[in-house]
Protein backbone atom coordinates (compact mmCIF):
# COMPACT_ATOMS: atom_id res chain seq x y z
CA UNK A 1 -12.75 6.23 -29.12
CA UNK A 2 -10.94 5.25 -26.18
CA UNK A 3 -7.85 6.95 -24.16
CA UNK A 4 -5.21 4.90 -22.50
CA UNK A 5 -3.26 6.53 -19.66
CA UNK A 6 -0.43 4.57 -18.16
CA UNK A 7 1.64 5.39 -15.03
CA UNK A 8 3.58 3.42 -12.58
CA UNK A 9 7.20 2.89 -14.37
CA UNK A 10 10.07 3.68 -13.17
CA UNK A 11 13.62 2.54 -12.34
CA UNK A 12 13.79 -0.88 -10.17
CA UNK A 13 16.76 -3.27 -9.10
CA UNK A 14 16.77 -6.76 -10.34
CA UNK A 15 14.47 -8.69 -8.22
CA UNK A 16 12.02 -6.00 -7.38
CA UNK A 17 8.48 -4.93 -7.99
CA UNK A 18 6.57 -2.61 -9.92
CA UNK A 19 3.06 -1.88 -10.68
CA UNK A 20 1.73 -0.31 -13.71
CA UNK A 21 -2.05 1.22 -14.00
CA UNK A 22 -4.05 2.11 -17.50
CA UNK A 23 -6.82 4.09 -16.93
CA UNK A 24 -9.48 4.05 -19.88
CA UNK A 25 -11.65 6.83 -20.60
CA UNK A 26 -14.76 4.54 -20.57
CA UNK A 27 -15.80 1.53 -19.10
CA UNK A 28 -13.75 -1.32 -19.46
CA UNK A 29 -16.62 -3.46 -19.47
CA UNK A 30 -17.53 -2.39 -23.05
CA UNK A 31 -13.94 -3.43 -24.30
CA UNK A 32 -13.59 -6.45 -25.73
CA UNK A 33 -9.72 -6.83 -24.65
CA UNK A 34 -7.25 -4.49 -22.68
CA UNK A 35 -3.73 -5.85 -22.24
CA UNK A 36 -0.06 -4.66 -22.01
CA UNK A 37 2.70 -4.72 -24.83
CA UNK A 38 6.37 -3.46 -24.29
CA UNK A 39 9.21 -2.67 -26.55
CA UNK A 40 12.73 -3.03 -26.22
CA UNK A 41 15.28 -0.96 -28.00
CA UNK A 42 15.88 -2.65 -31.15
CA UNK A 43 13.02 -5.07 -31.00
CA UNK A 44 9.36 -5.64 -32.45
CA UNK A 45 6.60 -4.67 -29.58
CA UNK A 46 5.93 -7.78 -28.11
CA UNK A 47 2.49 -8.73 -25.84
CA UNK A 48 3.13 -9.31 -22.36
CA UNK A 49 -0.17 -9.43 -21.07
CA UNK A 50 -3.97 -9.48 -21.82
CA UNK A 51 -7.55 -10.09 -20.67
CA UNK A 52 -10.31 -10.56 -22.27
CA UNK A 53 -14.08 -10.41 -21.82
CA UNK A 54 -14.79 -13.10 -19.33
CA UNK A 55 -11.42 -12.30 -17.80
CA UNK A 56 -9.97 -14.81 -19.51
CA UNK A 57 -5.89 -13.94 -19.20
CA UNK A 58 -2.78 -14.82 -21.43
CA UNK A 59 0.73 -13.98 -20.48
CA UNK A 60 3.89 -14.02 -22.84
CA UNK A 61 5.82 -17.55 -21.36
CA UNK A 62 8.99 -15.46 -19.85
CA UNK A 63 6.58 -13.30 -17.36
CA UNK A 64 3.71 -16.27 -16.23
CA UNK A 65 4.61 -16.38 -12.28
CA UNK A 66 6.31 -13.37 -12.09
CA UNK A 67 3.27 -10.77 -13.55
CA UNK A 68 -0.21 -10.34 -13.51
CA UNK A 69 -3.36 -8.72 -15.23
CA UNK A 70 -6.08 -7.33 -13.00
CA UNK A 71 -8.70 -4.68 -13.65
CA UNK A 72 -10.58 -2.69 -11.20
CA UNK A 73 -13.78 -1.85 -13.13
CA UNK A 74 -15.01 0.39 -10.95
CA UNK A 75 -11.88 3.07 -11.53
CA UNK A 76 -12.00 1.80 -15.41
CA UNK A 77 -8.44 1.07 -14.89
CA UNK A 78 -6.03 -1.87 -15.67
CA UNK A 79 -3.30 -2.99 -13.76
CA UNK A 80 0.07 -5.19 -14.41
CA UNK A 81 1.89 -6.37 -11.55
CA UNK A 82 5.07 -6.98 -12.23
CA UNK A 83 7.18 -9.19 -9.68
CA UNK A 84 10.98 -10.72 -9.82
CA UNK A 85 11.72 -8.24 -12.99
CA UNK A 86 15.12 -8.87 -15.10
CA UNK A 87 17.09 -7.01 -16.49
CA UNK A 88 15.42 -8.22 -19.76
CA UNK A 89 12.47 -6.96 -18.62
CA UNK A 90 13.34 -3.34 -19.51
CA UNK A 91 11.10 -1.60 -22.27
CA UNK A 92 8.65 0.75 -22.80
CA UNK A 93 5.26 -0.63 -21.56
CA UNK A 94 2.23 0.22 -23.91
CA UNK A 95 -1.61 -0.41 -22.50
CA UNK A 96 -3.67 -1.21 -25.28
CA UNK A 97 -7.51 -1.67 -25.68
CA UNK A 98 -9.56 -3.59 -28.42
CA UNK A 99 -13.02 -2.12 -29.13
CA UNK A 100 -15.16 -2.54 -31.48
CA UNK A 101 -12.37 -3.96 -33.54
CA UNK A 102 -9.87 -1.02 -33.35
CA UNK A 103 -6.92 -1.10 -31.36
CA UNK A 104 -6.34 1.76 -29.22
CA UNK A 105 -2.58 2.77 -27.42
CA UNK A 106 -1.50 4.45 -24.66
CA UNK A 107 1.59 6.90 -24.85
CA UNK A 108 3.88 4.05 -22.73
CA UNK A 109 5.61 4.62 -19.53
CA UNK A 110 9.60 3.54 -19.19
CA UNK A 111 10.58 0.55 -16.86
CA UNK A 112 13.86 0.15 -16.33
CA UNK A 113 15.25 -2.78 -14.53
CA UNK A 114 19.17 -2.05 -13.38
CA UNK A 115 21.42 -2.45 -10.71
């Protein structure tokens, strides 16, 4: 079993930055994969983000340059840095985990990119 806490959303203007943190309830080392999905209204959850053992990292085309994965593995806690967000950027952000072959979810966290 694994929990998935995210933080960090929040309402931004066009162009700015935002960081969002997962914190797992054990250590990420044991996970096989922790990444970030998001959901528009009206659209299928999409993956944005995710790294794998051997922090190997793949990024959904419209966010490579503009956001990254990291993981401090000492606070058990993944981070997406998002830079340059769009408007089309806005969703609800979901941290997921895969362990052991289930897939664990956070409860999301709202960004909002708006003038």
């Amino acid at each position: 079993q694994v929990q998935l806490v995210e933080s960090g959303g929040g309402l931004v203007q066009p162009g700015g930055s935002l960081r969002l943190s997962c914190a797992a309830s054990r250590s990420i080392f044991s996970i096989q994969a922790m990444g970030w999905y998001r959901q528009a209204p009206g659209k299928q959850r999409e993956l944005v983000a995710v790294m794998k053992s051997g922090d190997t990292t793949n990024y959904l085309d419209s966010v490579k340059g503009r956001f990254t994965i990291s993981r401090d593995n000492a606070k058990n806690t993944v981070y997406l840095q998002m830079n340059s967000l769009k408007p089309e950027d806005t969703a609800v952000y979901y941290c997921n985990a895969d362990y052991l072959g289930v897939r664990f979810w956070g409860q999301g966290t709202q960004v909002t990119v708006s003038k």
